[in-house]
C-alpha atoms as a PDB file:
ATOM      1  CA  UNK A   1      93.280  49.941-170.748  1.00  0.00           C
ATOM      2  CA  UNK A   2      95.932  52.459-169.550  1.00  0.00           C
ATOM      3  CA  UNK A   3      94.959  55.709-169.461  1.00  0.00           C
ATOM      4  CA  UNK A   4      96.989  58.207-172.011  1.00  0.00           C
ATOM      5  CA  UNK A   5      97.879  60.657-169.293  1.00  0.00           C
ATOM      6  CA  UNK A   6     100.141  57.296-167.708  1.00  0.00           C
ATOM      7  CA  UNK A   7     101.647  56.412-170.696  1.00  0.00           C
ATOM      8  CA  UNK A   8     102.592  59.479-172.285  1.00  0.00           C
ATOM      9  CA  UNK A   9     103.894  60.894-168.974  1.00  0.00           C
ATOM     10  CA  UNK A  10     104.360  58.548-166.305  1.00  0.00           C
ATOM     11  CA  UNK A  11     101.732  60.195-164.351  1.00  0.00           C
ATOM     12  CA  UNK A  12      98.872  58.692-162.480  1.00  0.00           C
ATOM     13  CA  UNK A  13      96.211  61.837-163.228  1.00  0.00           C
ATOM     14  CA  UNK A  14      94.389  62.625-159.682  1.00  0.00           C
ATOM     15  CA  UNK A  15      90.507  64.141-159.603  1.00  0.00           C
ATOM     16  CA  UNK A  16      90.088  66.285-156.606  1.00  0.00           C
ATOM     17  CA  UNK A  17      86.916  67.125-155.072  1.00  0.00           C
ATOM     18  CA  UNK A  18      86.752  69.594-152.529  1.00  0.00           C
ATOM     19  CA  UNK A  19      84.253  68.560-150.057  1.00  0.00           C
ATOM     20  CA  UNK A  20      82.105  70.546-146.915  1.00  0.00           C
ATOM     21  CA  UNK A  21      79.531  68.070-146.505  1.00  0.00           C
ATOM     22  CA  UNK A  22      76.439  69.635-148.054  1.00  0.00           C
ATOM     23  CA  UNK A  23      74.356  68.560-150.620  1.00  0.00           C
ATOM     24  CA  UNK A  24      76.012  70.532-153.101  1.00  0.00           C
ATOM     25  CA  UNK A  25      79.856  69.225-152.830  1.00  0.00           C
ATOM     26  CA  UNK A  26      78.505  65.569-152.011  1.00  0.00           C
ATOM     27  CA  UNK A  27      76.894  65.732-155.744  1.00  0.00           C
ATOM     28  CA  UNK A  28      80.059  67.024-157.381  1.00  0.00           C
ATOM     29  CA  UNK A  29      81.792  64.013-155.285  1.00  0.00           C
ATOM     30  CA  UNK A  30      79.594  62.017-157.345  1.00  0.00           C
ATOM     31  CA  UNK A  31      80.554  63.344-160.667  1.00  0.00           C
ATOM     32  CA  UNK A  32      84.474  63.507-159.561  1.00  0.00           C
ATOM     33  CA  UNK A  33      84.454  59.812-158.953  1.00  0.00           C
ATOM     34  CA  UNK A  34      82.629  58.753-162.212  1.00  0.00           C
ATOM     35  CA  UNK A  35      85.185  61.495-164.130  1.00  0.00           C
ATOM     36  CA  UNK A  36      87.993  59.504-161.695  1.00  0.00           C
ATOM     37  CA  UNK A  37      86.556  56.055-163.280  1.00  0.00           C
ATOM     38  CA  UNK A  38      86.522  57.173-166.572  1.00  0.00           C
ATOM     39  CA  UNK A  39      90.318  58.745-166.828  1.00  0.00           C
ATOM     40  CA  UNK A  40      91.837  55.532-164.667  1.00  0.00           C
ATOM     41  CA  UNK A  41      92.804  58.115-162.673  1.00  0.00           C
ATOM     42  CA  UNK A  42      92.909  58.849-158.360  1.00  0.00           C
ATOM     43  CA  UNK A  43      90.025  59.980-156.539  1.00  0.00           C
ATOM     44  CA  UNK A  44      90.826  62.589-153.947  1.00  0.00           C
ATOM     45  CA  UNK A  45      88.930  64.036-151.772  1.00  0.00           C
ATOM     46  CA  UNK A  46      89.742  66.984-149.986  1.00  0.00           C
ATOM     47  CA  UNK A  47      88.055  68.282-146.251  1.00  0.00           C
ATOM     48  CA  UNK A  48      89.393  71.392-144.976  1.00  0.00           C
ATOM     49  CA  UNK A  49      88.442  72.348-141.569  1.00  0.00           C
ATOM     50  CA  UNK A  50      88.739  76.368-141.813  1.00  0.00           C
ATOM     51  CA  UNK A  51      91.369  77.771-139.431  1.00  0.00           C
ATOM     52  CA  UNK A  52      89.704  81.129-139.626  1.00  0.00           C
ATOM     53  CA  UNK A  53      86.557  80.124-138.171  1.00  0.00           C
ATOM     54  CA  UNK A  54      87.857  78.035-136.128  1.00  0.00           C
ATOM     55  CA  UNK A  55      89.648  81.163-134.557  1.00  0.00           C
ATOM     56  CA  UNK A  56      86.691  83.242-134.833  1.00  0.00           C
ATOM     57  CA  UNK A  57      84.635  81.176-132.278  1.00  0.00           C
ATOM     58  CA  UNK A  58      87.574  81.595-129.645  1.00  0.00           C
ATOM     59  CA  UNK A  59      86.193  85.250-129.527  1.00  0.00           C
ATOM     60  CA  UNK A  60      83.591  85.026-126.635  1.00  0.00           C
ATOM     61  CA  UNK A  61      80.764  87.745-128.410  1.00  0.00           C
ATOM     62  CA  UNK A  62      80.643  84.976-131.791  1.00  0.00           C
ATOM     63  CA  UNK A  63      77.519  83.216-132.728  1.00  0.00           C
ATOM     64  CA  UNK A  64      75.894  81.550-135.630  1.00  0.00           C
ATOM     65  CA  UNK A  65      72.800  82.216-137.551  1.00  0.00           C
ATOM     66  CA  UNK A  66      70.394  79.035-138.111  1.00  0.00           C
ATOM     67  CA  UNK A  67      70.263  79.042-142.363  1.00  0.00           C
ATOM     68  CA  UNK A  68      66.537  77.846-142.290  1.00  0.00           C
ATOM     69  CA  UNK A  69      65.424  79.018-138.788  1.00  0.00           C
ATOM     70  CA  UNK A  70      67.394  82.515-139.151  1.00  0.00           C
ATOM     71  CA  UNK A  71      67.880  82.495-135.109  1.00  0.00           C
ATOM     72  CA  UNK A  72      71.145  83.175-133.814  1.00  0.00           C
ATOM     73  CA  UNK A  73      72.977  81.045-131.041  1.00  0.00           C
ATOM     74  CA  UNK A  74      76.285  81.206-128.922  1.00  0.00           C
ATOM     75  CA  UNK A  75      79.381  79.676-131.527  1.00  0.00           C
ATOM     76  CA  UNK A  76      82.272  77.964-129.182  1.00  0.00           C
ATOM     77  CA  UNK A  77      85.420  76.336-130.047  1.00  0.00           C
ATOM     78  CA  UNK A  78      83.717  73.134-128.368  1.00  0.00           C
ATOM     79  CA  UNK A  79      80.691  73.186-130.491  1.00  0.00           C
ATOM     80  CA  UNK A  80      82.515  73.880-133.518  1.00  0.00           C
ATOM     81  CA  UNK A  81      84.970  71.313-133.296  1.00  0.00           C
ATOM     82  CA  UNK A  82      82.020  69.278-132.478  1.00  0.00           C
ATOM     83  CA  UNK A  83      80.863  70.468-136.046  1.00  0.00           C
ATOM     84  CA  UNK A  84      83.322  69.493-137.379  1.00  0.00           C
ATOM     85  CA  UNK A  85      83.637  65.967-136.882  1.00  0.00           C
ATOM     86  CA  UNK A  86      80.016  65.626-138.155  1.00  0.00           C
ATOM     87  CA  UNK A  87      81.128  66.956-141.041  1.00  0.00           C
ATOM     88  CA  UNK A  88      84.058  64.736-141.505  1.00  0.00           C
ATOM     89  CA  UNK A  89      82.310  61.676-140.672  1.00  0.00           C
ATOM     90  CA  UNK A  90      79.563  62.572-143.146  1.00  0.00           C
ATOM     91  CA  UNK A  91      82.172  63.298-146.036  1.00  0.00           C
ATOM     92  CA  UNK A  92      83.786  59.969-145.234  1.00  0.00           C
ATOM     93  CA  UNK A  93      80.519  58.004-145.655  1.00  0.00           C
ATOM     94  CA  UNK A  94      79.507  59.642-148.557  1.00  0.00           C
ATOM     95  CA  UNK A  95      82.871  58.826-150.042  1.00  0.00           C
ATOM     96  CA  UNK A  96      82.432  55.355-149.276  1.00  0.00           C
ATOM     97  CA  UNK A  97      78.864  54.789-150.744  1.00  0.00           C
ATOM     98  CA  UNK A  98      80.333  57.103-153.649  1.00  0.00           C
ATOM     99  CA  UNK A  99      83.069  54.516-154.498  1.00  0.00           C
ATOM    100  CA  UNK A 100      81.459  51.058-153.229  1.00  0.00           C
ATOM    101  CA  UNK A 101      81.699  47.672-155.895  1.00  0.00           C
ATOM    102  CA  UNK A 102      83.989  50.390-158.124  1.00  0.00           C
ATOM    103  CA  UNK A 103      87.348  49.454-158.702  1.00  0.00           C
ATOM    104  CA  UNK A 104      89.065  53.226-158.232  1.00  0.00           C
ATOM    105  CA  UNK A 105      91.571  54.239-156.030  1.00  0.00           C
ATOM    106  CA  UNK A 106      90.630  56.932-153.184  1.00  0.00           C
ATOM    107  CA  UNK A 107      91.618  58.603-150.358  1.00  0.00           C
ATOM    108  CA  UNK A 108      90.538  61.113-148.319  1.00  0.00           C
ATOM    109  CA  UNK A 109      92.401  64.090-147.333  1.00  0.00           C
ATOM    110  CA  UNK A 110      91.758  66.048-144.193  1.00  0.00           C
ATOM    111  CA  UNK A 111      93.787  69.074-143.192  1.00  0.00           C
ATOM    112  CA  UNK A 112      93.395  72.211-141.202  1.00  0.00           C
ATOM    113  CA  UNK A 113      94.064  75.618-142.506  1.00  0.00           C
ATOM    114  CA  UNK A 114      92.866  77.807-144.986  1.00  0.00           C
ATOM    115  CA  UNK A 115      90.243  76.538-147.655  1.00  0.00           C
ATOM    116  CA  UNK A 116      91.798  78.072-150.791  1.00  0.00           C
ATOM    117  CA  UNK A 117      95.685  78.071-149.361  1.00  0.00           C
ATOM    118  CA  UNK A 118      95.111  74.189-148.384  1.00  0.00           C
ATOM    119  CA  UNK A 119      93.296  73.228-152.212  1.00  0.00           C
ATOM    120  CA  UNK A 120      96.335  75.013-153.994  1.00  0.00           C
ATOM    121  CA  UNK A 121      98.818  73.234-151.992  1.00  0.00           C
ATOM    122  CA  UNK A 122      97.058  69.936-153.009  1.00  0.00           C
ATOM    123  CA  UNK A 123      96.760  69.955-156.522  1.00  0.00           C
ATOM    124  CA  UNK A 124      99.102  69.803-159.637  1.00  0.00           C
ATOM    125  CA  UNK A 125      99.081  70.833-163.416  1.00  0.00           C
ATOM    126  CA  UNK A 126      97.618  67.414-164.175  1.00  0.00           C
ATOM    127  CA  UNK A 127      95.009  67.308-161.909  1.00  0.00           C
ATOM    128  CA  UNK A 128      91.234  67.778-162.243  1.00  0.00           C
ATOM    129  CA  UNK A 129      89.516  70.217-159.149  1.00  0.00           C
ATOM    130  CA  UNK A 130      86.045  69.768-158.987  1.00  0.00           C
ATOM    131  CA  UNK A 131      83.934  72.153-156.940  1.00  0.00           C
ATOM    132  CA  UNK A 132      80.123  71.934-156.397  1.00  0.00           C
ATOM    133  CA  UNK A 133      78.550  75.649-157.067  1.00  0.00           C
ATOM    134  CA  UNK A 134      77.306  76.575-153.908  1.00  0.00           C
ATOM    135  CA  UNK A 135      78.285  75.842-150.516  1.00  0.00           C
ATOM    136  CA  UNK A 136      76.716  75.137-146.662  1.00  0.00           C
ATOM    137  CA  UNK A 137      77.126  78.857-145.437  1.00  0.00           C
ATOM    138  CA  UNK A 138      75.263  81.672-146.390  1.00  0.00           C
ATOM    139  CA  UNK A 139      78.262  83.807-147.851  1.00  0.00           C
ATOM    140  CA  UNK A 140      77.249  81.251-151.085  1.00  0.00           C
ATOM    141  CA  UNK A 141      73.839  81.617-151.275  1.00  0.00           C
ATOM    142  CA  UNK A 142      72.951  81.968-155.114  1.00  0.00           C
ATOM    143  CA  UNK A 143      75.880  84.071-155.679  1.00  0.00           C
ATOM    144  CA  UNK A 144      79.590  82.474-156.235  1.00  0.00           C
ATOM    145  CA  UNK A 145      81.451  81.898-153.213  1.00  0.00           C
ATOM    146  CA  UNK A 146      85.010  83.325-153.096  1.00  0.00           C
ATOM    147  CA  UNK A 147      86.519  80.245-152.823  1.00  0.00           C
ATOM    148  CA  UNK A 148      85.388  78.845-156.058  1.00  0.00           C
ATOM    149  CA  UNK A 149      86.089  82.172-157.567  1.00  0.00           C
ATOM    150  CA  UNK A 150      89.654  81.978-156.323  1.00  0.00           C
ATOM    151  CA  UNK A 151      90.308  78.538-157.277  1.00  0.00           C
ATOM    152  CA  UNK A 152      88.540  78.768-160.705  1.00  0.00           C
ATOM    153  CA  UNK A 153      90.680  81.752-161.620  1.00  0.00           C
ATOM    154  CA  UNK A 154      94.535  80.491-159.604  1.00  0.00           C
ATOM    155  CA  UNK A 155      93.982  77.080-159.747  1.00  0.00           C
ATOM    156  CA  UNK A 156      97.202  75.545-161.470  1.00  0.00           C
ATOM    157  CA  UNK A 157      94.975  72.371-163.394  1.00  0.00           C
ATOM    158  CA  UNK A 158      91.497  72.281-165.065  1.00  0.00           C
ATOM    159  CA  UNK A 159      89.124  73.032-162.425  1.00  0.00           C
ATOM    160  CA  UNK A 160      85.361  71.881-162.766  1.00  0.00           C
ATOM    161  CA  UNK A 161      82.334  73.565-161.418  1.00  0.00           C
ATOM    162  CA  UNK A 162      79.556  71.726-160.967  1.00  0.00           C
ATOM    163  CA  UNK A 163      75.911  73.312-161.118  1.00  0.00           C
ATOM    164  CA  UNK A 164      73.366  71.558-159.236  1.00  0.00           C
ATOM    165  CA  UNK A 165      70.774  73.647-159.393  1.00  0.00           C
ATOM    166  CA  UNK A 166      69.720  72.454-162.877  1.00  0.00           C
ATOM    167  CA  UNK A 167      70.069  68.716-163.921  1.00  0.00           C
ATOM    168  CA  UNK A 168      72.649  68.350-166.447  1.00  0.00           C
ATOM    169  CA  UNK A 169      71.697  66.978-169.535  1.00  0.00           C
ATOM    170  CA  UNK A 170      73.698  65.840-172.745  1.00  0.00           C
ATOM    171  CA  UNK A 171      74.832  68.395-174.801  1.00  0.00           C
ATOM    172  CA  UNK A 172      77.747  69.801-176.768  1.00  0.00           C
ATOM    173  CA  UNK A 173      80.851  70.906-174.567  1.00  0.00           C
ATOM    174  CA  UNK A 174      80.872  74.618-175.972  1.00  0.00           C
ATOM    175  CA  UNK A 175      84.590  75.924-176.582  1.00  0.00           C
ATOM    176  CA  UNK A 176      84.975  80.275-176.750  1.00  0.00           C
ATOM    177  CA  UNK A 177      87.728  81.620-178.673  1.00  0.00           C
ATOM    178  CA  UNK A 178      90.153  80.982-181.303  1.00  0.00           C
ATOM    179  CA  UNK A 179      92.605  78.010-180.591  1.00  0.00           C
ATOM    180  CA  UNK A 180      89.630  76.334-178.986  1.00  0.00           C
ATOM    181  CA  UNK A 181      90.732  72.891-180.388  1.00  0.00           C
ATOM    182  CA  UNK A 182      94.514  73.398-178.783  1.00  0.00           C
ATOM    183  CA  UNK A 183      92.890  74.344-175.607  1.00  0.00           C
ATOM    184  CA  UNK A 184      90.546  71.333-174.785  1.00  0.00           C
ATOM    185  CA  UNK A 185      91.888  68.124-173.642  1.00  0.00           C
ATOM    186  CA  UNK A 186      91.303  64.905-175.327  1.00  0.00           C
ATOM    187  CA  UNK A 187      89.796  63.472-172.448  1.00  0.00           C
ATOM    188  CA  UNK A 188      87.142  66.331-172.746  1.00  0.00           C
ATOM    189  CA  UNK A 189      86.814  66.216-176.256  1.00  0.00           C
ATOM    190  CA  UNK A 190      85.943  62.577-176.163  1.00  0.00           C
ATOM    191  CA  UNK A 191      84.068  62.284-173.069  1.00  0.00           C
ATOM    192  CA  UNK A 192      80.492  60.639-173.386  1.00  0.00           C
ATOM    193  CA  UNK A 193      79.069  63.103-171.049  1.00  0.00           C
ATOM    194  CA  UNK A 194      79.082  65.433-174.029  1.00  0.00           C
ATOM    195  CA  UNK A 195      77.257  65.483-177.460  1.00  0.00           C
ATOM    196  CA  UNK A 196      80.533  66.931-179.541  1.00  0.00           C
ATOM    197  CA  UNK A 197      82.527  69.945-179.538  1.00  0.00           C
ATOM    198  CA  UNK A 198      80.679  73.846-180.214  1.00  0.00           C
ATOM    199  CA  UNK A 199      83.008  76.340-181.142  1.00  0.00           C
ATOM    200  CA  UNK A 200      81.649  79.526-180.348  1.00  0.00           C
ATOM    201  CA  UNK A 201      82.781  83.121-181.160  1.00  0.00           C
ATOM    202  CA  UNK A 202      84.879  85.361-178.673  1.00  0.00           C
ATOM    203  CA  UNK A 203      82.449  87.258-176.896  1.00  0.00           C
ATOM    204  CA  UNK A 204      80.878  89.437-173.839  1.00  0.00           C
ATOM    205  CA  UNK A 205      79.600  88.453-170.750  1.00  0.00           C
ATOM    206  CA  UNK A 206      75.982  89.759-171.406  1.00  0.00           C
ATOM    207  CA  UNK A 207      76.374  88.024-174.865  1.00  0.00           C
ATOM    208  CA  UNK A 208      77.471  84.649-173.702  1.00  0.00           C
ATOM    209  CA  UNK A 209      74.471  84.122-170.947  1.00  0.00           C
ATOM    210  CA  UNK A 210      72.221  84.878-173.666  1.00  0.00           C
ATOM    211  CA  UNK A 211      73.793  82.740-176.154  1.00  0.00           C
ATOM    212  CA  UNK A 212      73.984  79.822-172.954  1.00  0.00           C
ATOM    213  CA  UNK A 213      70.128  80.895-172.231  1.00  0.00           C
ATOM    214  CA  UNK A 214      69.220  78.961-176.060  1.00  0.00           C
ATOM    215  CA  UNK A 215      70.015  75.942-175.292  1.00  0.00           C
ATOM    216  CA  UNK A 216      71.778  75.282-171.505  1.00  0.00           C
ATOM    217  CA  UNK A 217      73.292  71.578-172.151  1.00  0.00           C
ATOM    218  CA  UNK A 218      76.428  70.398-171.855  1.00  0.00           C
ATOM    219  CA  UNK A 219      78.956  72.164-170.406  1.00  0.00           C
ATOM    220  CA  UNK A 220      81.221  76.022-171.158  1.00  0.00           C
ATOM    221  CA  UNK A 221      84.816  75.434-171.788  1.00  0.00           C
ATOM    222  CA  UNK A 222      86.946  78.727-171.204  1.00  0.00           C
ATOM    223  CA  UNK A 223      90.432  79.058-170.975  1.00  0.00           C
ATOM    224  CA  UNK A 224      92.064  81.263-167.442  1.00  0.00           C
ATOM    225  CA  UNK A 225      92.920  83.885-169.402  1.00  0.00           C
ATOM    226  CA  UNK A 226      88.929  84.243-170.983  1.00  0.00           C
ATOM    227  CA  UNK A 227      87.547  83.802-167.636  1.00  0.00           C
ATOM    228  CA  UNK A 228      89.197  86.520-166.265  1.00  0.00           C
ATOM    229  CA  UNK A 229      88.274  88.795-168.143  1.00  0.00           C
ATOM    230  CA  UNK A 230      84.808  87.934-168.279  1.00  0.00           C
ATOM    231  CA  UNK A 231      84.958  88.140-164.438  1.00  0.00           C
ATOM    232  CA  UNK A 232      85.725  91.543-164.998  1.00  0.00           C
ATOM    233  CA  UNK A 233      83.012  92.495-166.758  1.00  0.00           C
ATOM    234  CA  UNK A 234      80.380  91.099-164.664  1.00  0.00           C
ATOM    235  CA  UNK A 235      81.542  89.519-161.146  1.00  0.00           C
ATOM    236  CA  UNK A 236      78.310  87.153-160.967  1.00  0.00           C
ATOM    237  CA  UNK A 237      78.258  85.574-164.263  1.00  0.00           C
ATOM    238  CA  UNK A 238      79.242  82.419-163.540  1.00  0.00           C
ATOM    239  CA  UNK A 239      76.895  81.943-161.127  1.00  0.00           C
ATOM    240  CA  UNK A 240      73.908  82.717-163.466  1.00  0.00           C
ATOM    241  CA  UNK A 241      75.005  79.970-166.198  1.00  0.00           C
ATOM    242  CA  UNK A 242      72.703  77.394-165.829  1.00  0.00           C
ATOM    243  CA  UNK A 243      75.443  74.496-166.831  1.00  0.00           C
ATOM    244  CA  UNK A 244      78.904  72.947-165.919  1.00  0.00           C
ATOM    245  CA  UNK A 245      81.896  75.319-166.409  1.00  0.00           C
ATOM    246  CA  UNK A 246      84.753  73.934-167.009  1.00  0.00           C
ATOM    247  CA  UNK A 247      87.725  76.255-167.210  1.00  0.00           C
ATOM    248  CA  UNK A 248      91.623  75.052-168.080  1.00  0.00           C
ATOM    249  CA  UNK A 249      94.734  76.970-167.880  1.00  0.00           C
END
């Protein structure tokens, strides 16, 4: 059955994933291609080899720093690039097993440049981002990396942030605010991956982690304008909610 995004507008809806190769981003692949499945829509996926580090290693003092073995070593241009075809190759297979016996239509999208600059350029008011939580360098950590934090709040679509630190489990998607309803696709609305629709109140930062602390299922809905200013009041709150955020414009 068509998908109500094609018929009403002539638009084939895309779902972006922005990959990096670790385990986080390869799990929100998977969830981008079953949300991809389940709107008829494109799956893209998105590898961005960062120009900034890339010039970094030209400088002949850089090295890296081992994440598990904390040991530093030399960092060349010829070592990174090597990198970086690892991590292409390893996107593309995981895309590939991701998609295999499903009838979806993919691509994958490599490009050179900077991570947020290159994302923005890709997607449109229709599409869906998704983002896994944390990333394969250290700047992530268990904090939010910038470049979620960027997309999440300039994105021009509905960007999705997916937790993997906690297994999701069926529950309501929770909507903040007044004008919740107008603010919540259909597609959301009536997605199986959630038990219903819970309105909640318009509220703080500290109230709405302990409010998400009762019972973290489902997903948090928040329009631009509320994440923003719950950003405000407390720069690492999103990466202390133990669920899915899901955040529209």
């Amino acid at each position: 059955m068509p998908n109500d995004d094609v018929v009403q507008h002539g638009i084939v809806p895309r779902v972006l994933a922005l990959l990096d190769a670790s385990r986080h981003s390869l799990a929100a692949l998977s969830i981008a291609t079953d949300l991809a499945c389940s709107r008829h829509a494109e799956l893209v996926a998105l590898f961005v080899e960062d120009r900034d580090l890339l010039s970094c290693a030209e400088f002949p003092f850089s090295c890296e720093v081992g994440m598990s073995s904390g040991m530093a070593r030399p960092l060349s241009p010829s070592a990174l690039e090597a990198s970086l075809s690892r991590q292409r190759e390893s996107v593309r297979q995981a895309l590939s097993a991701t998609v295999a016996g499903r009838e979806i239509r993919h691509s994958l999208k490599v490009s050179r440049g900077r991570v947020v600059a290159e994302a923005l350029a890709l997607a449109t008011s229709s599409d869906v981002l998704v983002l896994g939580k944390a990333g394969g360098s250290s700047q992530w950590g268990g904090r939010l990396g910038s470049t979620s934090r960027v997309l999440m709040l300039k994105a021009p679509c509905t960007v999705l942030l997916w937790d993997t630190t906690y297994p999701m489990e069926q529950g309501p998607l929770l909507v903040m605010g007044e004008g919740g309803d107008s603010a919540t696709p259909e597609w959301l609305a009536n997605s199986p991956l959630f038990d219903g629709v819970a309105r909640l109140t318009e509220m703080s930062a500290s109230s709405l982690e302990r409010r998400v602390a009762i019972s973290p299922y489902g997903a948090l809905l928040l329009r631009r304008s509320q994440l923003a200013r719950l950003v405000d009041e407390d720069p690492e709150l999103m990466a202390r909610l133990p669920m899915p955020i899901i955040v529209v414009p």
